[in-house]
Protein backbone atom coordinates (compact mmCIF):
# COMPACT_ATOMS: atom_id res chain seq x y z
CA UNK A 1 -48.96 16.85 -43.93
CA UNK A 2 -46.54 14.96 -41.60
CA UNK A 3 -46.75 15.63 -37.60
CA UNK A 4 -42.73 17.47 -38.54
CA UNK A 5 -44.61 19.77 -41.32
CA UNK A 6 -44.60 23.56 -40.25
CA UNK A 7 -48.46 24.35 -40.59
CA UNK A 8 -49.46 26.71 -43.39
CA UNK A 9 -50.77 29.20 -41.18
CA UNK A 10 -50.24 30.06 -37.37
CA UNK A 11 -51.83 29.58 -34.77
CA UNK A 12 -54.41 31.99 -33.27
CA UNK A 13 -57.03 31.62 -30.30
CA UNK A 14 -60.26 31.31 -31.56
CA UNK A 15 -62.65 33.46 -30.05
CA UNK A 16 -65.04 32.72 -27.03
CA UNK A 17 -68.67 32.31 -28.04
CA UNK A 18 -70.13 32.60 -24.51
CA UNK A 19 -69.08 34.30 -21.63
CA UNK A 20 -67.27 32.41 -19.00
CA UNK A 21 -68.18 32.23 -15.13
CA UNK A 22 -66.02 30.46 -13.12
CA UNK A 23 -68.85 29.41 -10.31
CA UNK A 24 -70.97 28.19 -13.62
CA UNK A 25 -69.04 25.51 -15.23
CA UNK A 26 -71.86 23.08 -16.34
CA UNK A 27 -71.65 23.80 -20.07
CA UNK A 28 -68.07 22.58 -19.55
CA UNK A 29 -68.29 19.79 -17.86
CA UNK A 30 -70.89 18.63 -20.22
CA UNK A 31 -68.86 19.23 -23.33
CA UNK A 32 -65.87 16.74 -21.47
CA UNK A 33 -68.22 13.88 -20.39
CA UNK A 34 -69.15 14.67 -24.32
CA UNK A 35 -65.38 14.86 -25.64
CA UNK A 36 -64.14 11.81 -23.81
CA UNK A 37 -65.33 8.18 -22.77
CA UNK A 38 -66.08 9.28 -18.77
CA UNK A 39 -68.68 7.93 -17.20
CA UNK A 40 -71.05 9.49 -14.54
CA UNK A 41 -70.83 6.02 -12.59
CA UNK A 42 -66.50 6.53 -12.95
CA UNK A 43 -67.26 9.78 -11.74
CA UNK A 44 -69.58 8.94 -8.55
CA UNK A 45 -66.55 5.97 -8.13
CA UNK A 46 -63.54 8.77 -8.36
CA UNK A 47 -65.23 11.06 -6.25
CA UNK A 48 -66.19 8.03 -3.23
CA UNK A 49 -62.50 7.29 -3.07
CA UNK A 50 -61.33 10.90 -3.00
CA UNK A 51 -63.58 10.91 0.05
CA UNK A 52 -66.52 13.38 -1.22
CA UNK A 53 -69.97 12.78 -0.27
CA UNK A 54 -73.38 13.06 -1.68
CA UNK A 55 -71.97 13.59 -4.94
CA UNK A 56 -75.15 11.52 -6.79
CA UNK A 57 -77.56 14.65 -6.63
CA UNK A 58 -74.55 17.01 -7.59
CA UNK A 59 -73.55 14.76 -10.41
CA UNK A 60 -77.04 14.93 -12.10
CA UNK A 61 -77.24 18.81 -11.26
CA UNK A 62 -74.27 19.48 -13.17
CA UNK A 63 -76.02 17.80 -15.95
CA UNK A 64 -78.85 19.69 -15.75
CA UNK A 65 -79.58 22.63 -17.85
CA UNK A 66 -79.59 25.97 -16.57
CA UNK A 67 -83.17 27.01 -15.46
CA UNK A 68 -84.02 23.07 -14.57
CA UNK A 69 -85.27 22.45 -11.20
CA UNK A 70 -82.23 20.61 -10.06
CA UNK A 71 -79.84 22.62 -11.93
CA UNK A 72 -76.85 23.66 -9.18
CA UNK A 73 -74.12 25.37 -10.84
CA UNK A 74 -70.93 23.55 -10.64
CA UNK A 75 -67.42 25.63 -9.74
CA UNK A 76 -64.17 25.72 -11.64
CA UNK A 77 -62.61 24.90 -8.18
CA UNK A 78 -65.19 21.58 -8.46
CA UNK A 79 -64.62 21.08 -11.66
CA UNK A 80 -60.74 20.68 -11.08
CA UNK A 81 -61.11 18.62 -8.29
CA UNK A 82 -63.86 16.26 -10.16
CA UNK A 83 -60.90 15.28 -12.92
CA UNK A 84 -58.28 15.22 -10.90
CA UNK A 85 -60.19 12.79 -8.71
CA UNK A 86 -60.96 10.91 -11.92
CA UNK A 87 -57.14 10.65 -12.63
CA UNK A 88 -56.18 9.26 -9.29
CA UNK A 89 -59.09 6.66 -9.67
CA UNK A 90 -57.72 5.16 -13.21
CA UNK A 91 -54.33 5.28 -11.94
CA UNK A 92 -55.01 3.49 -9.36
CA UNK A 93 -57.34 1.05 -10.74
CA UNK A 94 -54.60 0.58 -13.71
CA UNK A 95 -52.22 -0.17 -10.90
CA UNK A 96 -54.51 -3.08 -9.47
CA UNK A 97 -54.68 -4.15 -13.10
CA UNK A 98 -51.34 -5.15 -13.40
């Protein structure tokens, strides 16, 4: 199937297999560092710049699983400003590339 090709079926949302809490978004942010080629050290870099502290204990207790002693349960609002932080940081480090 071409990308042009209508799809034999349509579209429908698949269905959530766990509930979602906005102030615990671990899970998720372990299934992107997962899903994509970001790396914690990127991350502790992208976060510096953007000016946030203390982010290497955070950064290993998002990581964590729930239960574990260092486990801290990460926010969507965090979350958010984690990859956007990330996206400023490769833009401007593409930008010094060139």
């Amino acid at each position: 199937m071409s990308d042009f090709e209508t799809p034999s079926h349509t579209y429908t949302r698949p269905p959530m297999t766990r509930g979602v809490d906005p102030q615990r978004m671990n899970w998720l942010w372990q299934l992107i560092l997962q899903a994509t080629d970001l790396d914690t050290a990127d991350v502790r870099a992208a976060l510096a710049a953007a000016g946030v502290g203390g982010a290497d204990k955070r950064i290993a207790s998002w990581q964590a699983q729930d239960g574990d002693d260092n486990y801290f349960p990460l926010t969507i609002a965090e979350l958010e400003r984690n990859l956007r932080s990330v996206v400023a940081w490769k833009a401007k480090q593409s930008e010094q590339e060139t």
